[in-house]
N, C-alpha and C. Protein backbone atom coordinates (compact mmCIF):
# COMPACT_ATOMS: atom_id res chain seq x y z
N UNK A 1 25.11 -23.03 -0.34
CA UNK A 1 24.88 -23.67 -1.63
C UNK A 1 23.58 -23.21 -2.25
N UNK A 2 22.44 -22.77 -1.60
CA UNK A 2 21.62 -22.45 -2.28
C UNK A 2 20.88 -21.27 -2.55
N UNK A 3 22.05 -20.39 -1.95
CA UNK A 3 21.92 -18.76 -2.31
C UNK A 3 22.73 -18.83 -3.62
N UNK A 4 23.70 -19.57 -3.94
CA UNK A 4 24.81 -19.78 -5.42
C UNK A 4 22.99 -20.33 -6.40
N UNK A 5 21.90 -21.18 -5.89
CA UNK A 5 21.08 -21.22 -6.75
C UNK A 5 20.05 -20.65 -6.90
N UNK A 6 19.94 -19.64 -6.61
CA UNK A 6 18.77 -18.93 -6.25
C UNK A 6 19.61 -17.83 -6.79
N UNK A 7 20.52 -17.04 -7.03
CA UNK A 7 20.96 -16.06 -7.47
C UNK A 7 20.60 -15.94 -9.03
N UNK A 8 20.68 -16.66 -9.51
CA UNK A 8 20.57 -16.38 -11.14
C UNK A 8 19.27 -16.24 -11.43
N UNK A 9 18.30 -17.16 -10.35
CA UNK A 9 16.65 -17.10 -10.82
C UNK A 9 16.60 -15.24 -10.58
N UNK A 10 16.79 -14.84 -9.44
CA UNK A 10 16.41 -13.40 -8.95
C UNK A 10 16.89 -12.34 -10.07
N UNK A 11 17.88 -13.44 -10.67
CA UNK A 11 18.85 -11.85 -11.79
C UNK A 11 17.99 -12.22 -12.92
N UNK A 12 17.61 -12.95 -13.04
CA UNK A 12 16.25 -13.50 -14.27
C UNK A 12 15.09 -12.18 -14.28
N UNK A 13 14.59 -13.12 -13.54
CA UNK A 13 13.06 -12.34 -12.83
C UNK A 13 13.34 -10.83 -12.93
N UNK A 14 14.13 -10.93 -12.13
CA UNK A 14 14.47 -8.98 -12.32
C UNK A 14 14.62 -8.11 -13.47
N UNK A 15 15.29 -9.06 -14.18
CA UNK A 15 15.90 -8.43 -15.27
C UNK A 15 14.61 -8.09 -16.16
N UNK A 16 13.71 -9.35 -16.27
CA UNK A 16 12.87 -9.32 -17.27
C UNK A 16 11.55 -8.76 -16.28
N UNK A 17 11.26 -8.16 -15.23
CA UNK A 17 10.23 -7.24 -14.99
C UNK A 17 10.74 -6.16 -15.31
N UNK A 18 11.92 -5.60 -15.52
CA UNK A 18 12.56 -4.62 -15.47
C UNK A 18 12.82 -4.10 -16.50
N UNK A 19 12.73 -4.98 -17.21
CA UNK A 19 12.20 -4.70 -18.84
C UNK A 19 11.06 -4.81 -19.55
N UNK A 20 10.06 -5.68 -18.79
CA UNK A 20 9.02 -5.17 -19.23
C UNK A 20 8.44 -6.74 -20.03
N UNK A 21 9.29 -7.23 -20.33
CA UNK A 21 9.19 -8.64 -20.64
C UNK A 21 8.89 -10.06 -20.08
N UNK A 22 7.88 -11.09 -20.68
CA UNK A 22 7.93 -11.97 -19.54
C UNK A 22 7.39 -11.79 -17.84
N UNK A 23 6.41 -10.49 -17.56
CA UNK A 23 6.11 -10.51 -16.58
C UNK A 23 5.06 -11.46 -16.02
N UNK A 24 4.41 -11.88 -16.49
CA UNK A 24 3.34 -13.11 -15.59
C UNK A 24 4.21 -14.30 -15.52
N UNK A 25 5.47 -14.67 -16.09
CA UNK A 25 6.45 -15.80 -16.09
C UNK A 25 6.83 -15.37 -14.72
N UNK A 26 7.84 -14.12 -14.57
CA UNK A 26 8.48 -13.68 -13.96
C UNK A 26 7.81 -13.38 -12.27
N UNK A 27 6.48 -12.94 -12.21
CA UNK A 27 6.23 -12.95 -11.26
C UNK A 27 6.01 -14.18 -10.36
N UNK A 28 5.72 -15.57 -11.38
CA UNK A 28 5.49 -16.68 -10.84
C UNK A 28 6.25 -17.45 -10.33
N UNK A 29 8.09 -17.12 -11.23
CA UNK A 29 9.23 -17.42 -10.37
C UNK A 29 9.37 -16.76 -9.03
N UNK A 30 9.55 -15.58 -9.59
CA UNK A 30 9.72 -14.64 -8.36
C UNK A 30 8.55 -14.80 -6.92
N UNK A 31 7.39 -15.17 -7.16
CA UNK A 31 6.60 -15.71 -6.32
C UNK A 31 7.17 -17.04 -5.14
N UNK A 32 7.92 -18.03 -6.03
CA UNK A 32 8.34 -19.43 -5.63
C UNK A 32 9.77 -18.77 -5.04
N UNK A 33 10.45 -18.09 -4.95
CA UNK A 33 11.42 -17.04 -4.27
C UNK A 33 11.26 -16.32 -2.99
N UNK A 34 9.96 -16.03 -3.05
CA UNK A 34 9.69 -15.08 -2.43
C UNK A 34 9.14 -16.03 -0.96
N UNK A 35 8.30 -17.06 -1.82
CA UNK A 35 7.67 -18.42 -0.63
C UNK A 35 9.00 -18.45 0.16
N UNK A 36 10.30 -18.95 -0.49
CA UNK A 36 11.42 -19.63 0.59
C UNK A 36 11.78 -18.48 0.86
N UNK A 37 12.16 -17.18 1.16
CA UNK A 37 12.61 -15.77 1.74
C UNK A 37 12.06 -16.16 3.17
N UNK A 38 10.55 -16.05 2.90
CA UNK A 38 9.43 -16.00 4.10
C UNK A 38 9.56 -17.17 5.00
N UNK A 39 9.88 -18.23 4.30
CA UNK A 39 9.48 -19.39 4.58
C UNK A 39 10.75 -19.62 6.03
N UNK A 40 12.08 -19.38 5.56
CA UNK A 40 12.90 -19.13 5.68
C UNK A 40 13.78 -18.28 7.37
N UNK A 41 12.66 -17.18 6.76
CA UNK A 41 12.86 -16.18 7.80
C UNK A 41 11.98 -15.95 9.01
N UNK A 42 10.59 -16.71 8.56
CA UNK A 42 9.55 -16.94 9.27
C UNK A 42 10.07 -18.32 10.76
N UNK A 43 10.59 -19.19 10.17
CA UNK A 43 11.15 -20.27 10.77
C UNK A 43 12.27 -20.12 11.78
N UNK A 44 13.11 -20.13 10.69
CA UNK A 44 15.03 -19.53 11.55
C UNK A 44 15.44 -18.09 11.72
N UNK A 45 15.09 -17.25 11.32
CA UNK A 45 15.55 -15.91 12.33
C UNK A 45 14.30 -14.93 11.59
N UNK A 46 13.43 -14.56 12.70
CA UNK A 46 12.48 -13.52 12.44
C UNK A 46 12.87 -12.58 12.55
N UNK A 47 13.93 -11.55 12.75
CA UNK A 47 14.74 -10.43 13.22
C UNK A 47 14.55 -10.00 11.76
N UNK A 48 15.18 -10.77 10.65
CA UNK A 48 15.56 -10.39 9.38
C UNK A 48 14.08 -10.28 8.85
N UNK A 49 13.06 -10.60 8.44
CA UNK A 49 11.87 -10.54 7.78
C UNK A 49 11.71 -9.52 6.91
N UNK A 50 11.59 -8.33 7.66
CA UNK A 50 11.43 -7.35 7.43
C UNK A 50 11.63 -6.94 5.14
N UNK A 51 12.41 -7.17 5.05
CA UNK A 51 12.77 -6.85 3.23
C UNK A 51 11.83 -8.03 2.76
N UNK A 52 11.62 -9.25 3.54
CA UNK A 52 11.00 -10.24 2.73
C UNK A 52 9.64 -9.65 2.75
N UNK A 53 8.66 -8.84 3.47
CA UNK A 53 7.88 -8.57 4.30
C UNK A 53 7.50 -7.25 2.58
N UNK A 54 8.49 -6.60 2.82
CA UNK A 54 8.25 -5.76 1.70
C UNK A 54 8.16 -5.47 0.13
N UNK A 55 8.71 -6.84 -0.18
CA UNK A 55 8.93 -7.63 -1.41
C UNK A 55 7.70 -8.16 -1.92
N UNK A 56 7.09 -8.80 -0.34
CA UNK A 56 5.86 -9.42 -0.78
C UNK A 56 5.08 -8.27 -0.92
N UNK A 57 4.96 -6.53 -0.22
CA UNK A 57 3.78 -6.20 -0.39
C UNK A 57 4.26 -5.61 -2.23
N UNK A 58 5.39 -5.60 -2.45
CA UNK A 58 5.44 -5.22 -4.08
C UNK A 58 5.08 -5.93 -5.15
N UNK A 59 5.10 -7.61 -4.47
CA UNK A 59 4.64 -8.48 -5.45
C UNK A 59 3.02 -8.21 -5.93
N UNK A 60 2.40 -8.51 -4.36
CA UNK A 60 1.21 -8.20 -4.06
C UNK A 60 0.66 -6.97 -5.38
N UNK A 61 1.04 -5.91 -5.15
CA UNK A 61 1.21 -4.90 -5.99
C UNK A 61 0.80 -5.04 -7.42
N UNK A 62 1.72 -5.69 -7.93
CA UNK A 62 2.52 -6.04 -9.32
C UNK A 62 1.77 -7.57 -9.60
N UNK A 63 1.01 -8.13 -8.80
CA UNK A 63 0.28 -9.30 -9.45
C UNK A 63 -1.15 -8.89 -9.55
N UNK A 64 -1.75 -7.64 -8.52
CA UNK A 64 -2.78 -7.20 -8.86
C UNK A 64 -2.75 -6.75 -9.87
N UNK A 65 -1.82 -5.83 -10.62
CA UNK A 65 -2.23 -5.00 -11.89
C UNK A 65 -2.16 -5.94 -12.90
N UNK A 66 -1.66 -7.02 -12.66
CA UNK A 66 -1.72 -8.13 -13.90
C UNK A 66 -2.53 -9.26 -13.82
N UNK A 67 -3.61 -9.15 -13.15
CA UNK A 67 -4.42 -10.06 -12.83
C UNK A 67 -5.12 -10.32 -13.70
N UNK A 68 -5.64 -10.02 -14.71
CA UNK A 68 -6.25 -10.89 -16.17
C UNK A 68 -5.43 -11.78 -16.85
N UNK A 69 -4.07 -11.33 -16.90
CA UNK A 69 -2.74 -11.90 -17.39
C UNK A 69 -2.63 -13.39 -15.94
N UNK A 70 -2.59 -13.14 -15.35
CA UNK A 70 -2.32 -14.30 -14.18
C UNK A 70 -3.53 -14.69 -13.89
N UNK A 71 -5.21 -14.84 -14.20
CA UNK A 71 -6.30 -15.49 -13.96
C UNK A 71 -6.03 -16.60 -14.58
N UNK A 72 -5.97 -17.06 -15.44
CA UNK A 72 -5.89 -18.69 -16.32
C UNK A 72 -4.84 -19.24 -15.36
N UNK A 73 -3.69 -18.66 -14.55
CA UNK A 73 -3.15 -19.56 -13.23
C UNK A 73 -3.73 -19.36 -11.90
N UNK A 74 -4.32 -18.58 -12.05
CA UNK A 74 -5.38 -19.10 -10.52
C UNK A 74 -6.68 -19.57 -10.84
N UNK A 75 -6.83 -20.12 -11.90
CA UNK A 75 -8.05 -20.65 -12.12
C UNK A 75 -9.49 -19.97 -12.15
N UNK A 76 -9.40 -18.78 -13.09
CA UNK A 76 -10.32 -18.02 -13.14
C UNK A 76 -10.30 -17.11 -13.91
């Protein structure tokens, strides 16, 4: 049931980094996505991690280069 809700956020997010649109929105969903992946895989099967593992280092990535854009949400 909650891969049926989590599917449309990911086709969101995607869509609109992928266009170029909406990225400090998009990374912040995609952030709250990315928490339950880990959260997830960290807990009930560590075998799988691995893609969550690599997602985060792209987020990582992709929130550094927008970090003036995302300072007023980390408080700074």
């Amino acid at each position: 049931m909650t891969l049926a809700l989590n599917v449309p956020d990911q086709l969101v997010t995607g869509v609109a980094l992928l266009l170029n649109r909406y990225v400090p929105l998009a990374l912040v969903v995609s952030a709250a996505l990315l928490y339950n992946i880990l959260a997830f895989h960290i807990t009930m099967f560590p075998a799988g991690i691995v893609p969550g593992l690599i997602l985060t280092v792209c987020w990582v990535v992709l929130a550094l280069s927008m970090h003036e854009r995302l300072a007023p949400l980390l408080g700074g």
